[in-house]
Protein backbone atom coordinates (compact mmCIF):
# COMPACT_ATOMS: atom_id res chain seq x y z
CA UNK A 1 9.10 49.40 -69.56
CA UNK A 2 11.99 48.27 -67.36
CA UNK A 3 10.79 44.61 -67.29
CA UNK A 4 10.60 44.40 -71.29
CA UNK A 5 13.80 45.95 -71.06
CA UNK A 6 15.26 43.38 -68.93
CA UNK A 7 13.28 40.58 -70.80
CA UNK A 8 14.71 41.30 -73.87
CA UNK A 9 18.45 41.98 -72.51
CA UNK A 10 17.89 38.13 -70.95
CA UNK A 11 16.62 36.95 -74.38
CA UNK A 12 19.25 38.49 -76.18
CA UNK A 13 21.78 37.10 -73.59
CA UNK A 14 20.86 34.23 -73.59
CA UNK A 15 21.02 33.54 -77.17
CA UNK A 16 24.23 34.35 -77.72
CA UNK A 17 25.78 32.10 -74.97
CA UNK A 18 28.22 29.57 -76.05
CA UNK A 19 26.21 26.32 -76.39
CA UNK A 20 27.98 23.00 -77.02
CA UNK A 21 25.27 20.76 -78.72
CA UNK A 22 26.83 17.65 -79.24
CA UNK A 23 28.27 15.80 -76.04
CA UNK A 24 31.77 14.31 -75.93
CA UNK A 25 29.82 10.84 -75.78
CA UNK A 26 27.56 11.56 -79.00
CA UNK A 27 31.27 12.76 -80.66
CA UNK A 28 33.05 9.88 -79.97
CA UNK A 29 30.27 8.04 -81.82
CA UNK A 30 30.21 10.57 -84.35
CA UNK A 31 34.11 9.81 -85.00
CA UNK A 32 33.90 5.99 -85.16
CA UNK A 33 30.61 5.96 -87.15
CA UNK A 34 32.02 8.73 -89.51
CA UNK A 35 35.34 6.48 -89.69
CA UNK A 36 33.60 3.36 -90.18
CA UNK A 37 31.88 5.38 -93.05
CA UNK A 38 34.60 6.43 -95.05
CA UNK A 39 36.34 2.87 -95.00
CA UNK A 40 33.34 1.45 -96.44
CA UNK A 41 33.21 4.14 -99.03
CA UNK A 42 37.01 3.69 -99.98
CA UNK A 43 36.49 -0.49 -99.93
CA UNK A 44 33.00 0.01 -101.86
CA UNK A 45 34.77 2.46 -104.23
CA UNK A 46 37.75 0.25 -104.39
CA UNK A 47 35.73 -2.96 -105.74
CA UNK A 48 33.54 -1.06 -108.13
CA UNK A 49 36.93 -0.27 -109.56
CA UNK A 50 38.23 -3.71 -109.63
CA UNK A 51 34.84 -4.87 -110.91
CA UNK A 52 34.33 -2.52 -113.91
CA UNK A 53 31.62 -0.40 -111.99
CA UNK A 54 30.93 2.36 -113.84
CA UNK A 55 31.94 6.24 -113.04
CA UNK A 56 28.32 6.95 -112.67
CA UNK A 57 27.86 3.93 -110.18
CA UNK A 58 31.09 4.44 -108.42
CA UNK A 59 30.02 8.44 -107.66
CA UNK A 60 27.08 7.11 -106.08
CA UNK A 61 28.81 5.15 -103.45
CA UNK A 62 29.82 8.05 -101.06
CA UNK A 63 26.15 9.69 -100.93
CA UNK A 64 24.42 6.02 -100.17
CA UNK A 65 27.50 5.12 -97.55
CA UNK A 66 26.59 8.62 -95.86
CA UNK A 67 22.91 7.81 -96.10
CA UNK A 68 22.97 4.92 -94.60
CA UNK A 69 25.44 6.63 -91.62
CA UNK A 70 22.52 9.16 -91.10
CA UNK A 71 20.13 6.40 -90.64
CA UNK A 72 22.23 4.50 -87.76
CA UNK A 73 22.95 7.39 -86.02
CA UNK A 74 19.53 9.19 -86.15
CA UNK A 75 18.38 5.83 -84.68
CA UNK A 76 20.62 6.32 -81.27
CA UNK A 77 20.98 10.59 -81.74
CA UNK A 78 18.16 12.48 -83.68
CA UNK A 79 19.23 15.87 -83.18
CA UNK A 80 20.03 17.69 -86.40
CA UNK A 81 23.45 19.24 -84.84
CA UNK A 82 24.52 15.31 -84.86
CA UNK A 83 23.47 14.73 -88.20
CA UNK A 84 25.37 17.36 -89.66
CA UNK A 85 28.38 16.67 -87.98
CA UNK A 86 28.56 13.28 -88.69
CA UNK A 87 28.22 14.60 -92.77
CA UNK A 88 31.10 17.22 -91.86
CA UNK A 89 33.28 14.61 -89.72
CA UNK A 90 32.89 11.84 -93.06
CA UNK A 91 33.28 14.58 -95.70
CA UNK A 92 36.57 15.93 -93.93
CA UNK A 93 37.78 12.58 -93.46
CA UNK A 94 37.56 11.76 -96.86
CA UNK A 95 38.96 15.02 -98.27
CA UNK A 96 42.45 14.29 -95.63
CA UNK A 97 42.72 10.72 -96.85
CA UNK A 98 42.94 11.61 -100.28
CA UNK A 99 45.39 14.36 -100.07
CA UNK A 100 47.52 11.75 -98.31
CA UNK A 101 47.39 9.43 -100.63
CA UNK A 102 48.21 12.14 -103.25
CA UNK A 103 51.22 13.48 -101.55
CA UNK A 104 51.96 12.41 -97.85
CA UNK A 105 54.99 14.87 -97.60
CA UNK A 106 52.68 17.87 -98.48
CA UNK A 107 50.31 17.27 -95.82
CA UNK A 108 51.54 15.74 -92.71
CA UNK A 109 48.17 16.45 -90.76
CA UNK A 110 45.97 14.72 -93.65
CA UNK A 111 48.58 11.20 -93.07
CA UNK A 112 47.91 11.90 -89.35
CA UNK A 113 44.09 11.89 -90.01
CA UNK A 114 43.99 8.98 -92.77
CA UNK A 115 46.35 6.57 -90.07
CA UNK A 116 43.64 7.75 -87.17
CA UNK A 117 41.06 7.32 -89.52
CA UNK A 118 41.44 3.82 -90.33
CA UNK A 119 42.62 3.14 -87.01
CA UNK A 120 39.12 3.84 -85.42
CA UNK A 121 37.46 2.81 -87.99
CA UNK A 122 38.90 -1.01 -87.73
CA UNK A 123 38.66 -0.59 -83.90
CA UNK A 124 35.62 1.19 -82.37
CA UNK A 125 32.22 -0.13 -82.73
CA UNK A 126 28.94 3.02 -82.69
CA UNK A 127 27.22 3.21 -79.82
CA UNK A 128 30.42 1.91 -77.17
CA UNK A 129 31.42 4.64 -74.56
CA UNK A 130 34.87 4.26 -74.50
């Protein structure tokens, strides 16, 4: 009885400990990959525009950017924790970038995070460790 006990107090344990699934390596991919993402969606977006795209076509551009995102990084990191980071990381992104562009004195963070944003994503190349 005292072994099952203790067996199941270990199980228990053990699943609640703190577990850090993605690796500061596999984040600072995450970052430029996600960055990278999000200036291809705002140039793709921004020539639809110019081009007369239509609103249908132009919604379309941030779920096939992010698709193809998943597919480079599932071919270097195929854990789902990655995956759904890298969605979070672009979608959060995205979401700061516009409410800078709406009103940069509202959100000082969101400018920070646009200006970082485009920074990496001009800079850093997915895979690089450094």
């Amino acid at each position: 009885m005292r072994l099952a006990l203790f067996a199941t107090v270990l199980a228990l344990t053990a699943a609640c400990s703190p577990v850090n699934p993605i690796s500061e390596t596999e984040k600072t991919d995450i970052d430029c990959l996600a960055s990278k993402t999000v200036i291809a969606i705002t140039e793709a977006i921004r020539d639809g525009t110019a081009n007369g795209a239509s609103a249908e076509d132009l919604a379309a551009i941030p779920d096939a950017k992010i698709a193809e995102a998943r597919t480079r990084l599932k071919a270097k990191y195929a854990k789902l924790m990655d995956d759904a980071f890298l969605e979070y990381d672009i979608n959060h992104r995205l979401q700061k970038i516009e409410t800078a562009l709406r009103d940069p004195d509202e959100d000082p963070e969101a400018v920070e995070i646009m200006t970082e944003t485009l920074q990496l994503g001009e800079t850093c190349h997915f895979g690089d460790q450094g």
